[in-house]
C-alpha atoms as a PDB file:
ATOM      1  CA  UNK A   1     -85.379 -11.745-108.938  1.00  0.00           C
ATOM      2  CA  UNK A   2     -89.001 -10.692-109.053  1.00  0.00           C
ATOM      3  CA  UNK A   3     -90.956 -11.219-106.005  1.00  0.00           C
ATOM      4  CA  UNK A   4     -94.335 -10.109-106.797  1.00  0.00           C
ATOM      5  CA  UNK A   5     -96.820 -13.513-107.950  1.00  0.00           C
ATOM      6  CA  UNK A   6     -99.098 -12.667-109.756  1.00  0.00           C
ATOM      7  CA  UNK A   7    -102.707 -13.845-109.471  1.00  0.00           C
ATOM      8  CA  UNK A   8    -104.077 -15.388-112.606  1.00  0.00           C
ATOM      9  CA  UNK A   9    -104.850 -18.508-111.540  1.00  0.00           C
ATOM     10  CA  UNK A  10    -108.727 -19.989-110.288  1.00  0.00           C
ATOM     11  CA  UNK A  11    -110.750 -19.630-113.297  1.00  0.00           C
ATOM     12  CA  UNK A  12    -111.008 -23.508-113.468  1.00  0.00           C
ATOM     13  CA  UNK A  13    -112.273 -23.381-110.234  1.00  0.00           C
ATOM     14  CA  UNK A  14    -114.908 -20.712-110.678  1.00  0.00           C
ATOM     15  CA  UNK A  15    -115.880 -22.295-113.436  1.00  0.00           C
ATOM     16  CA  UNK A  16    -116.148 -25.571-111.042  1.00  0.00           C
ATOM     17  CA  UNK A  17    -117.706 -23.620-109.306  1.00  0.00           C
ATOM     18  CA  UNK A  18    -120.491 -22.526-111.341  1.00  0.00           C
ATOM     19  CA  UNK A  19    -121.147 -26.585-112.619  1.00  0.00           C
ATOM     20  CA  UNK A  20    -121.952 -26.655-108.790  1.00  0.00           C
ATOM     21  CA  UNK A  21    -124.430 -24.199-108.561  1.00  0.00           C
ATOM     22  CA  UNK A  22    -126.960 -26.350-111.118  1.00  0.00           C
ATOM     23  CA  UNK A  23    -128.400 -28.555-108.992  1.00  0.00           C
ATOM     24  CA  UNK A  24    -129.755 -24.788-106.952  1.00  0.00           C
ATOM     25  CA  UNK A  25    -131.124 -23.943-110.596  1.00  0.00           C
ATOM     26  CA  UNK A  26    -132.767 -27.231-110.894  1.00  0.00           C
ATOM     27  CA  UNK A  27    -134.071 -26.955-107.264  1.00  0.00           C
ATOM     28  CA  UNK A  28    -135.945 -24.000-107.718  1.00  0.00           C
ATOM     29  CA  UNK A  29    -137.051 -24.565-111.643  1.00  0.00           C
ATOM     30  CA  UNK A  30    -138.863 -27.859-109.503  1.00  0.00           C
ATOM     31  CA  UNK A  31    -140.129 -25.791-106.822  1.00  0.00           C
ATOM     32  CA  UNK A  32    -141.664 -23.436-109.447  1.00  0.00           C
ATOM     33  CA  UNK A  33    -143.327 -25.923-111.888  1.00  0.00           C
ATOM     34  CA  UNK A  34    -145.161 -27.171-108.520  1.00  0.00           C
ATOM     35  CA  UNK A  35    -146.118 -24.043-107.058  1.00  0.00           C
ATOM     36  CA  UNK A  36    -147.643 -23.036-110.812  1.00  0.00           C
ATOM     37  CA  UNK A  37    -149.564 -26.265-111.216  1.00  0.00           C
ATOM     38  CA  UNK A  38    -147.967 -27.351-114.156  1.00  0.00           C
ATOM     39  CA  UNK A  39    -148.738 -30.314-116.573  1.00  0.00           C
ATOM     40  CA  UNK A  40    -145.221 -32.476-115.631  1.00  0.00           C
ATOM     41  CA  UNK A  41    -145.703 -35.780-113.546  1.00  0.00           C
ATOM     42  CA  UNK A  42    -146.001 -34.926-110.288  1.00  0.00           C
ATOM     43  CA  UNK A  43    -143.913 -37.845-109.033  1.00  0.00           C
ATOM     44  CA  UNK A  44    -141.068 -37.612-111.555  1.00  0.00           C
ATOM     45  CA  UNK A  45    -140.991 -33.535-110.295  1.00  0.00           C
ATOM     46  CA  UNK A  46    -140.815 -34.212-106.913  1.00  0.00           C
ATOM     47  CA  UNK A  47    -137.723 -36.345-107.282  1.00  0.00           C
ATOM     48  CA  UNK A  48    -136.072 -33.519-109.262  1.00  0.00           C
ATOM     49  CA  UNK A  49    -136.861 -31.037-106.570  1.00  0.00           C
ATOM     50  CA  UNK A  50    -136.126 -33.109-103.738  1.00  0.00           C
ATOM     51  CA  UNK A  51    -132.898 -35.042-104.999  1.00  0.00           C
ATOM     52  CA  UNK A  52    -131.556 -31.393-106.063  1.00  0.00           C
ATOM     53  CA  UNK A  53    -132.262 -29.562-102.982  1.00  0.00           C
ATOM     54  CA  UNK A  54    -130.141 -32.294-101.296  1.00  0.00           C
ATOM     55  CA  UNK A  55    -127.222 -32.503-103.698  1.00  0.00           C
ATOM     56  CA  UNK A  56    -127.001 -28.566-104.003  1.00  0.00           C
ATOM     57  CA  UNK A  57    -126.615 -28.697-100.142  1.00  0.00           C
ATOM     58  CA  UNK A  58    -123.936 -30.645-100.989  1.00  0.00           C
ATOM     59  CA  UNK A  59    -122.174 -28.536-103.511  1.00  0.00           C
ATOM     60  CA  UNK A  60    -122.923 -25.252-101.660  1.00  0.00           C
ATOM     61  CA  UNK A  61    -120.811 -26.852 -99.260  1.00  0.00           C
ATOM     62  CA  UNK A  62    -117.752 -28.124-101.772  1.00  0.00           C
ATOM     63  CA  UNK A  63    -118.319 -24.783-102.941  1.00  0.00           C
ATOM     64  CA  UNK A  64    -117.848 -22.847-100.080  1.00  0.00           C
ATOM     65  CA  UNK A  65    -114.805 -25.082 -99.519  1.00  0.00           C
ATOM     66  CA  UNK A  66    -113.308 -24.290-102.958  1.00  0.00           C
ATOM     67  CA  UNK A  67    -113.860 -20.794-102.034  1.00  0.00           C
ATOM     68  CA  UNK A  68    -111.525 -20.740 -98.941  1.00  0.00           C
ATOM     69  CA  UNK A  69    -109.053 -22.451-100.193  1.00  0.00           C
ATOM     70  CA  UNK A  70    -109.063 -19.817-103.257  1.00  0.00           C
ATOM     71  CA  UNK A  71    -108.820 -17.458-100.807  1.00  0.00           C
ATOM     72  CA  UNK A  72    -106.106 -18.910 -99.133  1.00  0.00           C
ATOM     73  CA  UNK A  73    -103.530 -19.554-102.184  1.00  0.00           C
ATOM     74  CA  UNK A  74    -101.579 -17.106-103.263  1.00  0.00           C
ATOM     75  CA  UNK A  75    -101.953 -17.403-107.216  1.00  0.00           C
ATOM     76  CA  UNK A  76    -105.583 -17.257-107.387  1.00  0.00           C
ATOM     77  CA  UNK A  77    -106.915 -14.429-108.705  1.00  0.00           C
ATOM     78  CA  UNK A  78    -109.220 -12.595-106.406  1.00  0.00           C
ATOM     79  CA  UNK A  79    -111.557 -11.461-109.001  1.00  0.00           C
ATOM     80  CA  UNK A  80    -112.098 -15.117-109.815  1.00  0.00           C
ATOM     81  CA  UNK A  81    -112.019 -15.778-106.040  1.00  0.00           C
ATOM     82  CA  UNK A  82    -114.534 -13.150-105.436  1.00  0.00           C
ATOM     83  CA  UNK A  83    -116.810 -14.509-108.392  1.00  0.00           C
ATOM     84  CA  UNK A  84    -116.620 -18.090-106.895  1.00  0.00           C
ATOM     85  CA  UNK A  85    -117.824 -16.505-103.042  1.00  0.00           C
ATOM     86  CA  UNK A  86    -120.601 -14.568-105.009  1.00  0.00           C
ATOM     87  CA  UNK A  87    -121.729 -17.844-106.741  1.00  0.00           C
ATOM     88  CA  UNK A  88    -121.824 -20.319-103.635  1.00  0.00           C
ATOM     89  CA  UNK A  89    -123.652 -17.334-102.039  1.00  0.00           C
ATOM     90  CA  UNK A  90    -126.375 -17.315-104.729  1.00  0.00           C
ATOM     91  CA  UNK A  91    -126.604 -20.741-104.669  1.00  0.00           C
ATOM     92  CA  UNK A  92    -127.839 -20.441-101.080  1.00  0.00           C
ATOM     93  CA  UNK A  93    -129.771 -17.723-102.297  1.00  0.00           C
ATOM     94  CA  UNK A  94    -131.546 -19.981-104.705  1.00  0.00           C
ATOM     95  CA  UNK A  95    -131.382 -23.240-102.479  1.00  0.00           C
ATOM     96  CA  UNK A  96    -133.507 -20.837 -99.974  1.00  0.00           C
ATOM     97  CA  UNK A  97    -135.747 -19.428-102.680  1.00  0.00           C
ATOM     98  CA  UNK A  98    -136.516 -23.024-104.049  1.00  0.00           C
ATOM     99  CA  UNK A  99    -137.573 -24.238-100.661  1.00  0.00           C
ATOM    100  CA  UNK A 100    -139.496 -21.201 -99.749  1.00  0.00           C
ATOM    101  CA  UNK A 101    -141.727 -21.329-103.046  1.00  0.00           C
ATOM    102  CA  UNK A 102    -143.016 -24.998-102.181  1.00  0.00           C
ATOM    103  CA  UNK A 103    -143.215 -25.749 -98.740  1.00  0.00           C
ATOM    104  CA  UNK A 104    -143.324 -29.487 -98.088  1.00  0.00           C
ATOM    105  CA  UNK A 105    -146.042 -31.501 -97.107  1.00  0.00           C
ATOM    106  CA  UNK A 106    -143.633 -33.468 -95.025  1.00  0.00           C
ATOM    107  CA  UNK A 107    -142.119 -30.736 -92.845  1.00  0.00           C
END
């Protein structure tokens, strides 16, 4: 019998995993248009950037729980395992950057 598993499982997941790093994207594609003064409807732009920022709090978090469990099983690849830590961790990267580029007039 062969006891060694191998890991080629998770790329789903990282791909998952990617799909939840869009609403970060958006987030800071928002927070750019307003901090260039662009021609977009103001109100229409702040909904994007705010209602992103939110839900890609929300994925960073689904994410980052994706990740650990990943981590945890024993068929997942860790390449894809790494790649899925390195993505929630841009996300935050972005989620931060998007924030930081247009501060709100309400905080």
């Amino acid at each position: 019998m062969n006891d060694h598993l191998e890991r080629t499982e998770g790329w789903k997941q990282f791909g998952f995993t990617i799909l939840l790093s869009l609403p970060a994207i958006f987030c800071v594609v928002a927070s750019a248009q307003f901090s260039n003064d662009s021609d977009y409807t103001r109100s229409a732009l702040w909904f994007i950037f705010e209602g992103s920022q939110y839900l890609a709090i929300v994925c960073i978090l689904v994410g980052a729980g994706i990740c650990v469990v990943a981590f945890a099983d024993e068929h997942t690849s860790r390449i894809a395992a790494s790649l899925m830590a390195a993505t929630v961790l841009v996300s935050v990267y972005l989620v931060w950057l998007g924030i930081h580029m247009y501060k709100s007039p309400w905080f």
